[in-house]
N, C-alpha and C. Protein backbone atom coordinates (compact mmCIF):
# COMPACT_ATOMS: atom_id res chain seq x y z
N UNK A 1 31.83 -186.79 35.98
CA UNK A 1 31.22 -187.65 36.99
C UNK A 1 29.85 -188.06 36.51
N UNK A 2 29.48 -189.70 36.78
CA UNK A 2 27.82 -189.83 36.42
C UNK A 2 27.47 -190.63 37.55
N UNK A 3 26.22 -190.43 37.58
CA UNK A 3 25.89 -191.03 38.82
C UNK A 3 24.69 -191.42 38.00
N UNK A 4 24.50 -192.75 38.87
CA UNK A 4 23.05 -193.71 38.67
C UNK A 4 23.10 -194.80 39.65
N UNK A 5 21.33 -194.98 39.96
CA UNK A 5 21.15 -195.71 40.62
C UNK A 5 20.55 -197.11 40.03
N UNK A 6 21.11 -197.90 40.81
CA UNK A 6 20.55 -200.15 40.02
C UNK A 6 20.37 -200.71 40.91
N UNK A 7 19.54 -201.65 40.52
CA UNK A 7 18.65 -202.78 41.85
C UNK A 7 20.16 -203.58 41.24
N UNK A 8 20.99 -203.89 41.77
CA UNK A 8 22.60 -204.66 41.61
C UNK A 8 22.38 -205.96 42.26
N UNK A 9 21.83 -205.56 44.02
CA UNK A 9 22.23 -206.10 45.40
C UNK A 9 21.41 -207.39 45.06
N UNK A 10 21.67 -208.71 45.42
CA UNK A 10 20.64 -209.73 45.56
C UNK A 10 20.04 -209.70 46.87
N UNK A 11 20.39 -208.75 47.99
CA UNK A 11 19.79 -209.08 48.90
C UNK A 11 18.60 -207.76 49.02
N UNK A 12 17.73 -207.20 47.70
CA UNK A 12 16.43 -206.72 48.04
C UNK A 12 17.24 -205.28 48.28
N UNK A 13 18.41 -204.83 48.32
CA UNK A 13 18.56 -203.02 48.34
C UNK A 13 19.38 -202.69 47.21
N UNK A 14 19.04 -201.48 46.77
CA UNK A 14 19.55 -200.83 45.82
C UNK A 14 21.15 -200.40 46.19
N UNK A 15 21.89 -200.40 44.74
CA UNK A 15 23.12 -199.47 45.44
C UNK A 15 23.18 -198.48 44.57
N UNK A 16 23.66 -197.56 45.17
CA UNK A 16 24.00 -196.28 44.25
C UNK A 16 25.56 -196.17 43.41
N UNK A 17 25.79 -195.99 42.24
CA UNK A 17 27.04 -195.60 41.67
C UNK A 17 27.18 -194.40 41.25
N UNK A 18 28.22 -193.62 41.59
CA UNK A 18 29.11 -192.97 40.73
C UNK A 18 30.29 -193.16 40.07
N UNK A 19 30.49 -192.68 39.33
CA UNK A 19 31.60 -193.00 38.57
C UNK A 19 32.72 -191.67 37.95
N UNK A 20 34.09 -191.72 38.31
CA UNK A 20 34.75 -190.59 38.15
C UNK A 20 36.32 -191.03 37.53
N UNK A 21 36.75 -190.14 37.51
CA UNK A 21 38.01 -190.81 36.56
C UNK A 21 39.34 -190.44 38.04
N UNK A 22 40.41 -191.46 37.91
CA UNK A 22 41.77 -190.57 38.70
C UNK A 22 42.42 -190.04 37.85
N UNK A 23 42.67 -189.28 38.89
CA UNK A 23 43.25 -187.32 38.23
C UNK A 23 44.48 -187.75 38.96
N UNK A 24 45.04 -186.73 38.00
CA UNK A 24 46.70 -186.33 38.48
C UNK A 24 46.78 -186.11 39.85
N UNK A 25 46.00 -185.69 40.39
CA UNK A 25 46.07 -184.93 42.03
C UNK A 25 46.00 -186.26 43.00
N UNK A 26 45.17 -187.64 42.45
CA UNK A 26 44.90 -188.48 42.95
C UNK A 26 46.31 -189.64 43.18
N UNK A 27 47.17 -189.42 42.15
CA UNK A 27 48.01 -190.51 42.21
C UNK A 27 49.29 -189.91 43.11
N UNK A 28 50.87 -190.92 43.22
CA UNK A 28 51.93 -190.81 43.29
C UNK A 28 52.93 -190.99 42.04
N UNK A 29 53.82 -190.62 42.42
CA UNK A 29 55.08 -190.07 41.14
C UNK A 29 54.75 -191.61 40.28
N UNK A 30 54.00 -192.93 40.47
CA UNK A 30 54.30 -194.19 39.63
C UNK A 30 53.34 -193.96 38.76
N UNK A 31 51.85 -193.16 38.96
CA UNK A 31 50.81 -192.71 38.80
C UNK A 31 49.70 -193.84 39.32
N UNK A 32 49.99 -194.75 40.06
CA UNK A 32 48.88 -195.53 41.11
C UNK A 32 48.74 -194.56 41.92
N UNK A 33 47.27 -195.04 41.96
CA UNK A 33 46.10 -194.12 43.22
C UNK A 33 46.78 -193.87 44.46
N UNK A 34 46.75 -192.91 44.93
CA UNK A 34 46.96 -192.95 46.77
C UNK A 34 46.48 -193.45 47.13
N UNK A 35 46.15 -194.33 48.67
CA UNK A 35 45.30 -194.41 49.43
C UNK A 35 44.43 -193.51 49.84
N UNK A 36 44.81 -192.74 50.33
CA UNK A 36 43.92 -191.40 50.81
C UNK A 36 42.68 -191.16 49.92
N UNK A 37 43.74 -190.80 48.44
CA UNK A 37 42.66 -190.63 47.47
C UNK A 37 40.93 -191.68 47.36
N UNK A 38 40.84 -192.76 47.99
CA UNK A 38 39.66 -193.52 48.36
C UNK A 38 39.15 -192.58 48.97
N UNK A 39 38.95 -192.04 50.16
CA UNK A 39 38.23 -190.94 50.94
C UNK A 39 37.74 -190.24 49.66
N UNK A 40 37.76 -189.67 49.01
CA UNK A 40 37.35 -188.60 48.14
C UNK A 40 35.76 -189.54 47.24
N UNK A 41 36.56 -190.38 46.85
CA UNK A 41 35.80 -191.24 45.59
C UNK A 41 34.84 -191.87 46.86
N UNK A 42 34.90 -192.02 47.73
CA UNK A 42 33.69 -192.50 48.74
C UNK A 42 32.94 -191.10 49.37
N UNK A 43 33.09 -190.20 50.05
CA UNK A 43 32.34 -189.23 50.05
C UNK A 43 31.79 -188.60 49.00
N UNK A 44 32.27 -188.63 47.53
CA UNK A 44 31.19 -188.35 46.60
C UNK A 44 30.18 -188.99 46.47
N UNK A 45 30.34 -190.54 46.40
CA UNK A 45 29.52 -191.51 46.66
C UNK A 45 28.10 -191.50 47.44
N UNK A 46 28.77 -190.87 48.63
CA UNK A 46 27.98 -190.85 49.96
C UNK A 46 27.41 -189.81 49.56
N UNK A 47 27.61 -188.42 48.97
CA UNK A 47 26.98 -187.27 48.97
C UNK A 47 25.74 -187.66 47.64
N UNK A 48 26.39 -188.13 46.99
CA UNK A 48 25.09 -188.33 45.67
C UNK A 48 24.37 -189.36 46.02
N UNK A 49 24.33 -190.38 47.06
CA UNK A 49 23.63 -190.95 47.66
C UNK A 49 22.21 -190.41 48.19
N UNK A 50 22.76 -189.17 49.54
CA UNK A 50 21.89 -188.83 49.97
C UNK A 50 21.46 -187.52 49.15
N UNK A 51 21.92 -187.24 47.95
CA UNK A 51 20.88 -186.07 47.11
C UNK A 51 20.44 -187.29 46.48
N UNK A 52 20.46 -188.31 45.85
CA UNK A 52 19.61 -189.67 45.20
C UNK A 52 18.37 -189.54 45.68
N UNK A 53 18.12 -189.76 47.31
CA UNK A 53 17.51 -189.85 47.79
C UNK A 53 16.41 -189.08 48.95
N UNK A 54 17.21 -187.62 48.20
CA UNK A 54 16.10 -186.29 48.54
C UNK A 54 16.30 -185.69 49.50
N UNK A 55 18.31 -185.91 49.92
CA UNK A 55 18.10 -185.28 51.41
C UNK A 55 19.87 -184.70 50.61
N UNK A 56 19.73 -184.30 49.62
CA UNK A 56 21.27 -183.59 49.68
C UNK A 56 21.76 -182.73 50.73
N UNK A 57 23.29 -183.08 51.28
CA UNK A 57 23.87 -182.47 52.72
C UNK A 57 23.72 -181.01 52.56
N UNK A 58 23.28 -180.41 51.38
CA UNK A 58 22.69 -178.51 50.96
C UNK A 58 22.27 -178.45 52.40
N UNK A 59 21.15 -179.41 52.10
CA UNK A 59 19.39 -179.25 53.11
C UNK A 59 19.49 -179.82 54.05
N UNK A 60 20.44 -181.05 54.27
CA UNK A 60 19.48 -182.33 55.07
C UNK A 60 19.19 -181.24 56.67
N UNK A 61 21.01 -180.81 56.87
CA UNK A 61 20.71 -180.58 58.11
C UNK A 61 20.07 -179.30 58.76
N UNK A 62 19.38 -178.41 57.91
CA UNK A 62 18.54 -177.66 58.34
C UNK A 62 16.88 -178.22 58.73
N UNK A 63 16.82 -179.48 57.52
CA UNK A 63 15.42 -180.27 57.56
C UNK A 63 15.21 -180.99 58.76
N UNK A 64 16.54 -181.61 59.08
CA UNK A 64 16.06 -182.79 60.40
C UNK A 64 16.71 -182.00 61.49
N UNK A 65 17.29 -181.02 61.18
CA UNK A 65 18.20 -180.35 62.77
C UNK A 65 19.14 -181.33 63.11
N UNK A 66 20.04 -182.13 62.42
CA UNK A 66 21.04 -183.19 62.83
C UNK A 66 22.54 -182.74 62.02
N UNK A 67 23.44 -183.19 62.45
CA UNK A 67 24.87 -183.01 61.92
C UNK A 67 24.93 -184.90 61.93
N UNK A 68 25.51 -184.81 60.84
CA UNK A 68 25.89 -186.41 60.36
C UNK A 68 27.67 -186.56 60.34
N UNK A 69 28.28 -186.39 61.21
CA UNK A 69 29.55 -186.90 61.26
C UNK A 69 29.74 -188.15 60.73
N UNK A 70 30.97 -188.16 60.56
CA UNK A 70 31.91 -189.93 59.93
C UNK A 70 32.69 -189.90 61.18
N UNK A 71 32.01 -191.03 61.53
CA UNK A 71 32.93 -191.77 62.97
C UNK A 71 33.95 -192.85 62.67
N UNK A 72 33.87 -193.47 61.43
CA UNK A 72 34.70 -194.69 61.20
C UNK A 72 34.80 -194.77 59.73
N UNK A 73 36.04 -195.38 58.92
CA UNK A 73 36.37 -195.27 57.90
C UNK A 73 37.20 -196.77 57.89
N UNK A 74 36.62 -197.41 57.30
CA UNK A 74 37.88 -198.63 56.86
C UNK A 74 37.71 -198.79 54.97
N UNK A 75 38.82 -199.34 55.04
CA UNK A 75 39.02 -199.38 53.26
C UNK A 75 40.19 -200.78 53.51
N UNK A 76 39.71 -201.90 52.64
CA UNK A 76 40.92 -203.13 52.27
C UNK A 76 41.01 -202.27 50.41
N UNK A 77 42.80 -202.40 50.72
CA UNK A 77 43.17 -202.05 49.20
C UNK A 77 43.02 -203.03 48.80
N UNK A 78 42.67 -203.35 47.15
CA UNK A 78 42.91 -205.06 46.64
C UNK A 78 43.63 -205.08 45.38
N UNK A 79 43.87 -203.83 44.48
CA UNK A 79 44.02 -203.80 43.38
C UNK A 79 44.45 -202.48 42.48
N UNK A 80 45.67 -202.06 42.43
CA UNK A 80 46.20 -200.94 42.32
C UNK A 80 44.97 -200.04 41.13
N UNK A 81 45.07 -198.91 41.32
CA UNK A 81 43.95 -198.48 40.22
C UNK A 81 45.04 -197.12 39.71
N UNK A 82 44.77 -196.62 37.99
CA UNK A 82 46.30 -196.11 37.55
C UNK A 82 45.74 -194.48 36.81
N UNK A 83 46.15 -193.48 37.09
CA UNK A 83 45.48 -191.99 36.29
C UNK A 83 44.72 -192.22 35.12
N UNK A 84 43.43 -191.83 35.08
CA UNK A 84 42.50 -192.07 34.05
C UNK A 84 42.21 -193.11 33.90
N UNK A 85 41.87 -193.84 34.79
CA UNK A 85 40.82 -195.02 34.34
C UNK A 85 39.45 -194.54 34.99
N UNK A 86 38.80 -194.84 34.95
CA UNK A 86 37.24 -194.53 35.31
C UNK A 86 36.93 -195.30 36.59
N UNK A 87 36.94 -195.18 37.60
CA UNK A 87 36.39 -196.02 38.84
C UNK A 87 34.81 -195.98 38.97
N UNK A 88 34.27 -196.97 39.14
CA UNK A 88 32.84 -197.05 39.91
C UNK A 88 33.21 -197.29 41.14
N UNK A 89 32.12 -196.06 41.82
CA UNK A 89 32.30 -196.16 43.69
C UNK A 89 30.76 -196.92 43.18
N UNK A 90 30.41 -197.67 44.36
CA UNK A 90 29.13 -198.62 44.55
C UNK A 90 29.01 -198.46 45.79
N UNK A 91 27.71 -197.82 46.41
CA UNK A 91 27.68 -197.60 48.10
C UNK A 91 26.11 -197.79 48.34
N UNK A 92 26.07 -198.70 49.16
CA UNK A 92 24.48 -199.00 49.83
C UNK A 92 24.37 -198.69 50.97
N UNK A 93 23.72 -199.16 51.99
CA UNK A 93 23.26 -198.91 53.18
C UNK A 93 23.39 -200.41 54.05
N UNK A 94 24.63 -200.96 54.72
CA UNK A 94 24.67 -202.01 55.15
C UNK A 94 24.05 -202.28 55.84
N UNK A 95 23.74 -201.35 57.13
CA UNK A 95 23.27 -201.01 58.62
C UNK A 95 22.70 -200.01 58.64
N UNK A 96 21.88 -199.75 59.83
CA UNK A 96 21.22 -198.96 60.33
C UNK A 96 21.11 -199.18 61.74
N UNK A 97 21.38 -198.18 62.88
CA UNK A 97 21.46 -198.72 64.56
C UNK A 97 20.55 -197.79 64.60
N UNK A 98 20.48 -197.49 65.94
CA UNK A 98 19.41 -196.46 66.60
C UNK A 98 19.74 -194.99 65.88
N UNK A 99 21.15 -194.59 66.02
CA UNK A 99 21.60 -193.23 66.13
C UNK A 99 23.01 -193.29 64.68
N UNK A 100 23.11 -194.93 64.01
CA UNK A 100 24.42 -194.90 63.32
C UNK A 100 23.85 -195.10 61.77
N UNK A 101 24.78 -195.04 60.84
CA UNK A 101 24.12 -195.27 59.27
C UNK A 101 25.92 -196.06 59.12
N UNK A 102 25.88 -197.72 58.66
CA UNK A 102 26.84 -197.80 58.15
C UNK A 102 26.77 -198.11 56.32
N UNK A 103 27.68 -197.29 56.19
CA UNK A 103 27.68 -197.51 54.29
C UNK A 103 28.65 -198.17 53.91
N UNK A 104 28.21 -199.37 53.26
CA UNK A 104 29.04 -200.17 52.56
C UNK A 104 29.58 -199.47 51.17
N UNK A 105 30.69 -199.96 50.81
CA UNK A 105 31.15 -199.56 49.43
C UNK A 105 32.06 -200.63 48.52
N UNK A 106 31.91 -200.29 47.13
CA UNK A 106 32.97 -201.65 46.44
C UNK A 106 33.62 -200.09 45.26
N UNK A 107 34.90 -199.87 45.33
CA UNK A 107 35.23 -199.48 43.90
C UNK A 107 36.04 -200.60 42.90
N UNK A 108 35.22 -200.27 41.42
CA UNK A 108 35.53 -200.90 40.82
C UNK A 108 36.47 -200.57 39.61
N UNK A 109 37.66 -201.01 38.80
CA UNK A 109 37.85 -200.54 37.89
C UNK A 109 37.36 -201.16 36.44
N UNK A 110 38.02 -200.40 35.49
CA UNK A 110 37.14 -200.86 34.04
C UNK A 110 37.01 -202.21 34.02
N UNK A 111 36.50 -202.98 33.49
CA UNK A 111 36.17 -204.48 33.74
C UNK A 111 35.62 -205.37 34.77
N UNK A 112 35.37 -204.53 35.93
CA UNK A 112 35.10 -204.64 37.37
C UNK A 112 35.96 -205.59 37.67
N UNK A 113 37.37 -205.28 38.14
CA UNK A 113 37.94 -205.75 39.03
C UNK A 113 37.80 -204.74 40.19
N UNK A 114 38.01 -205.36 41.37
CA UNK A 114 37.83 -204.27 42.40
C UNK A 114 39.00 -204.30 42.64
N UNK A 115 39.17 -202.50 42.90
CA UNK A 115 40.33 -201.81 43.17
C UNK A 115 40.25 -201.43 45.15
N UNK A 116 39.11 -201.66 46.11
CA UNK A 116 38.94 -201.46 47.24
C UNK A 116 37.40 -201.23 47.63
N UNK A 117 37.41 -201.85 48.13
CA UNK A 117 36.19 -202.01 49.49
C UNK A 117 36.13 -201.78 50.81
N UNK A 118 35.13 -201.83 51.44
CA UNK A 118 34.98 -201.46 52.66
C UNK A 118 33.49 -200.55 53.25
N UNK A 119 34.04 -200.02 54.64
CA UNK A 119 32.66 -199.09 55.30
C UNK A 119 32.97 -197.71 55.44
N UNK A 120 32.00 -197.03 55.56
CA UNK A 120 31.88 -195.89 56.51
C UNK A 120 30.60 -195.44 57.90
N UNK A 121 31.22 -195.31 58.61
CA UNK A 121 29.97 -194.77 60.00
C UNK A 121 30.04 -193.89 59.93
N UNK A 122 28.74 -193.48 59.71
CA UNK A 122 28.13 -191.85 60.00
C UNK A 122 26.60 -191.75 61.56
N UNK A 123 27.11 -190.54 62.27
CA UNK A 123 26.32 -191.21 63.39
C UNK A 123 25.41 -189.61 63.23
N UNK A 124 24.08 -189.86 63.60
CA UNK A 124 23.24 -188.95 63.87
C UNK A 124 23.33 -188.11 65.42
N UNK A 125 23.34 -187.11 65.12
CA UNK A 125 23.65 -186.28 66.44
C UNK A 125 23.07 -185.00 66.18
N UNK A 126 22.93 -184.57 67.43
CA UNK A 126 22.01 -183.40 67.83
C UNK A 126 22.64 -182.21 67.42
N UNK A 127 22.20 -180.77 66.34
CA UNK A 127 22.75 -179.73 66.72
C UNK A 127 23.26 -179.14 67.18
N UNK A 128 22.80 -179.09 68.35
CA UNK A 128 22.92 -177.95 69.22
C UNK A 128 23.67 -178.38 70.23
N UNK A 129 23.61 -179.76 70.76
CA UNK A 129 24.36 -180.45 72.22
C UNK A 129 25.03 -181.26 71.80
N UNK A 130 25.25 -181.65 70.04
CA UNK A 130 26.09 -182.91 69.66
C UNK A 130 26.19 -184.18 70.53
N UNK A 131 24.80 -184.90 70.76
CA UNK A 131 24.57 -185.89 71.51
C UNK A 131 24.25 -186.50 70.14
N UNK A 132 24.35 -187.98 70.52
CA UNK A 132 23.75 -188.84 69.33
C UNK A 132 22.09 -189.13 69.81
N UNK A 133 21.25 -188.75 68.45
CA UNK A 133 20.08 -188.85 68.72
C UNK A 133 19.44 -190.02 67.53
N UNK A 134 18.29 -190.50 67.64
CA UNK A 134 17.80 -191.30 66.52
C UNK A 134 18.27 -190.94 65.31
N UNK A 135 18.41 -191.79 64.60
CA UNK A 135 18.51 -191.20 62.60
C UNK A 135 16.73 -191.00 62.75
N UNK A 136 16.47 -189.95 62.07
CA UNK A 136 15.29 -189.57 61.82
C UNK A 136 14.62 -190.29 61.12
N UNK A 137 13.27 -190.59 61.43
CA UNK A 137 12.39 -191.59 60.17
C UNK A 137 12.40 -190.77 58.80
N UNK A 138 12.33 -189.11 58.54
CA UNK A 138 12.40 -189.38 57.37
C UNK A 138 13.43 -190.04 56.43
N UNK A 139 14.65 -189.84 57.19
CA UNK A 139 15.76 -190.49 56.68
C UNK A 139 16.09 -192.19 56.09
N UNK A 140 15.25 -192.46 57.38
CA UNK A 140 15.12 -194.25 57.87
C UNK A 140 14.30 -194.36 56.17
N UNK A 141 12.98 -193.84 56.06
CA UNK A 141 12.58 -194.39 54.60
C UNK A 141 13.01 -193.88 53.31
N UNK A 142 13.47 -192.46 53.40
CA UNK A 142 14.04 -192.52 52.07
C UNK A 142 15.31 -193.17 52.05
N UNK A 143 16.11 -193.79 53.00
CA UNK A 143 17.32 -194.84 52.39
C UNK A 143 16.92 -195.53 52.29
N UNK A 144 15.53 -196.67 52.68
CA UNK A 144 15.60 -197.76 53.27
C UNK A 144 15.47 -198.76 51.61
N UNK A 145 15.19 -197.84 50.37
CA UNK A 145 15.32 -198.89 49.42
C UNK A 145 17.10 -199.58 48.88
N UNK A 146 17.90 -198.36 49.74
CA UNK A 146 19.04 -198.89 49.92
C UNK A 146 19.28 -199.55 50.76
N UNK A 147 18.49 -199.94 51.97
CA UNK A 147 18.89 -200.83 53.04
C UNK A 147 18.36 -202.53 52.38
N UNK A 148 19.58 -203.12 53.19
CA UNK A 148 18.60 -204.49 52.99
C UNK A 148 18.02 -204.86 53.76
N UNK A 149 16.54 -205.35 53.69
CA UNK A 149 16.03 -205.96 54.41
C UNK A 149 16.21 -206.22 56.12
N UNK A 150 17.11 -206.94 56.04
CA UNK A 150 17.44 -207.81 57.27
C UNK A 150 18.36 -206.71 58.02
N UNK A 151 19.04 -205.85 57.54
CA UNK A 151 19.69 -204.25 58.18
C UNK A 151 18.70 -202.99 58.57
N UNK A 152 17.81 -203.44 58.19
CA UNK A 152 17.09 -202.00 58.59
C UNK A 152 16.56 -202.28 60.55
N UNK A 153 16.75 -201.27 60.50
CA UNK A 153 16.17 -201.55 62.03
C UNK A 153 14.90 -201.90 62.39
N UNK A 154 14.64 -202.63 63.90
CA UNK A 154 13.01 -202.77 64.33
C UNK A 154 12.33 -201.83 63.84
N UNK A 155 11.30 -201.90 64.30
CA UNK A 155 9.71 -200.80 63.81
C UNK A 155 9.74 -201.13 65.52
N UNK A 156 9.46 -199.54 65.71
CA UNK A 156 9.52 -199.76 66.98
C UNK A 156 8.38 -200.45 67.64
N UNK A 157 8.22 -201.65 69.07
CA UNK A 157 7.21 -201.73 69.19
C UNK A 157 6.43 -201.09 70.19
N UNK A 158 5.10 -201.17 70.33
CA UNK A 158 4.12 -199.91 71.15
C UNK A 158 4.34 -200.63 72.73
N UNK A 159 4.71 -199.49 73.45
CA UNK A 159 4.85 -199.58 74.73
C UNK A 159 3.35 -199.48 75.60
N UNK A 160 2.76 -201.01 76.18
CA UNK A 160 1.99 -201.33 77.22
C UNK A 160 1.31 -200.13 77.86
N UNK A 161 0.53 -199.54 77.95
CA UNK A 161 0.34 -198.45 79.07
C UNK A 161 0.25 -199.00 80.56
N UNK A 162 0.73 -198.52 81.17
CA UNK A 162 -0.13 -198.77 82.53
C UNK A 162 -1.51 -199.22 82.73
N UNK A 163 -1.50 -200.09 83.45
CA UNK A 163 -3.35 -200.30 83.89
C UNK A 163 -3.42 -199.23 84.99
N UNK A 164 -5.30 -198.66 84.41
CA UNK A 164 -5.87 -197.86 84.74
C UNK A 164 -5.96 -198.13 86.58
N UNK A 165 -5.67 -197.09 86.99
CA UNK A 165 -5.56 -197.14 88.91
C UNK A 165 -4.49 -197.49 89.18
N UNK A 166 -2.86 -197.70 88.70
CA UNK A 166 -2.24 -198.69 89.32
C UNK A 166 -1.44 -197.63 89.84
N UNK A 167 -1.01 -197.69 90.88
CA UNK A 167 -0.06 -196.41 91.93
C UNK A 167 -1.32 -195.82 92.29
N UNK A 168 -2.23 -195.91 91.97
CA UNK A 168 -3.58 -195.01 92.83
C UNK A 168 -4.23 -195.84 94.43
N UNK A 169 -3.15 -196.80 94.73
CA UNK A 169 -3.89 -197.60 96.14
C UNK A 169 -3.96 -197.03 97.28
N UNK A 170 -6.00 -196.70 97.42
CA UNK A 170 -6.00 -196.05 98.58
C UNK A 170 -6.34 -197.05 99.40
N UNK A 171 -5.87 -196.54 100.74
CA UNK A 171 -5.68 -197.62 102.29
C UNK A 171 -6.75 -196.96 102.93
């Protein structure tokens, strides 16, 4: 397996690659890939992503107190991929919501034809009550050179205070 990261994206975010070969375990009796087998080659992806970027799943969730579930998984097949060829997974940061992280992905085979694309949702949630809570800012900036631009979320803006006396009307 190698992993490296390249400014690829034209739209201003980095994507991350790994790259791994299909194994015997990965194919069917023709020796084309399973489907399934995508899940694998995308959660490695996703995991050397977030050690890329200083929050390997070792640590993250003792650091921010969050569990990062996968809520959603889509994959379009496009292009059979065959035992031992070398795939590049390619995974950025499409989105960002209050509480969600969606990760884009492209695998590629030798010559970059793509063999499948697609997302994954991962949602930030609480420890202890498994509520969905903010993605944490440290999180928000160490992906955000994987985010693009126009996906990253608001900066939050500063909430008005009250004017001074107001609910204080004495009669």
């Amino acid at each position: 397996m190698q992993n490296e990261s390249a400014s690829t994206s034209p739209v201003n975010a980095r994507r991350h690659h790994v790259q791994d070969y299909v194994r015997w375990s990965d194919v069917d009796v023709s020796g084309i890939i399973r489907w399934g087998t995508y899940v694998r080659f995308v959660e490695m992806a996703e995991t050397e992503l977030f050690r890329a970027v200083g929050f390997p799943y070792a640590t993250l969730w003792d650091r921010l107190d969050i569990w990062l579930p996968r809520v959603q998984f889509h994959l379009d097949y496009r292009n059979p991929a065959r035992l031992d060829e070398l795939l590049d997974t390619e995974i950025w940061v499409g989105r960002i919501g209050r509480s969600s992280i969606r990760l884009e992905f492209l695998v590629k085979k030798p010559g970059g034809d793509l063999a499948a694309e697609g997302y994954l949702v991962i949602v930030s949630i609480d420890r202890k009550n498994a509520r969905s809570v903010d993605v944490p800012k440290p999180l928000l900036d160490a992906l955000a050179p994987y985010t693009s631009p126009s996906r990253r979320p608001p900066s939050p803006s500063p909430q008005p205070s009250p004017a001074r006396g107001e609910g204080d009307k004495n009669k």
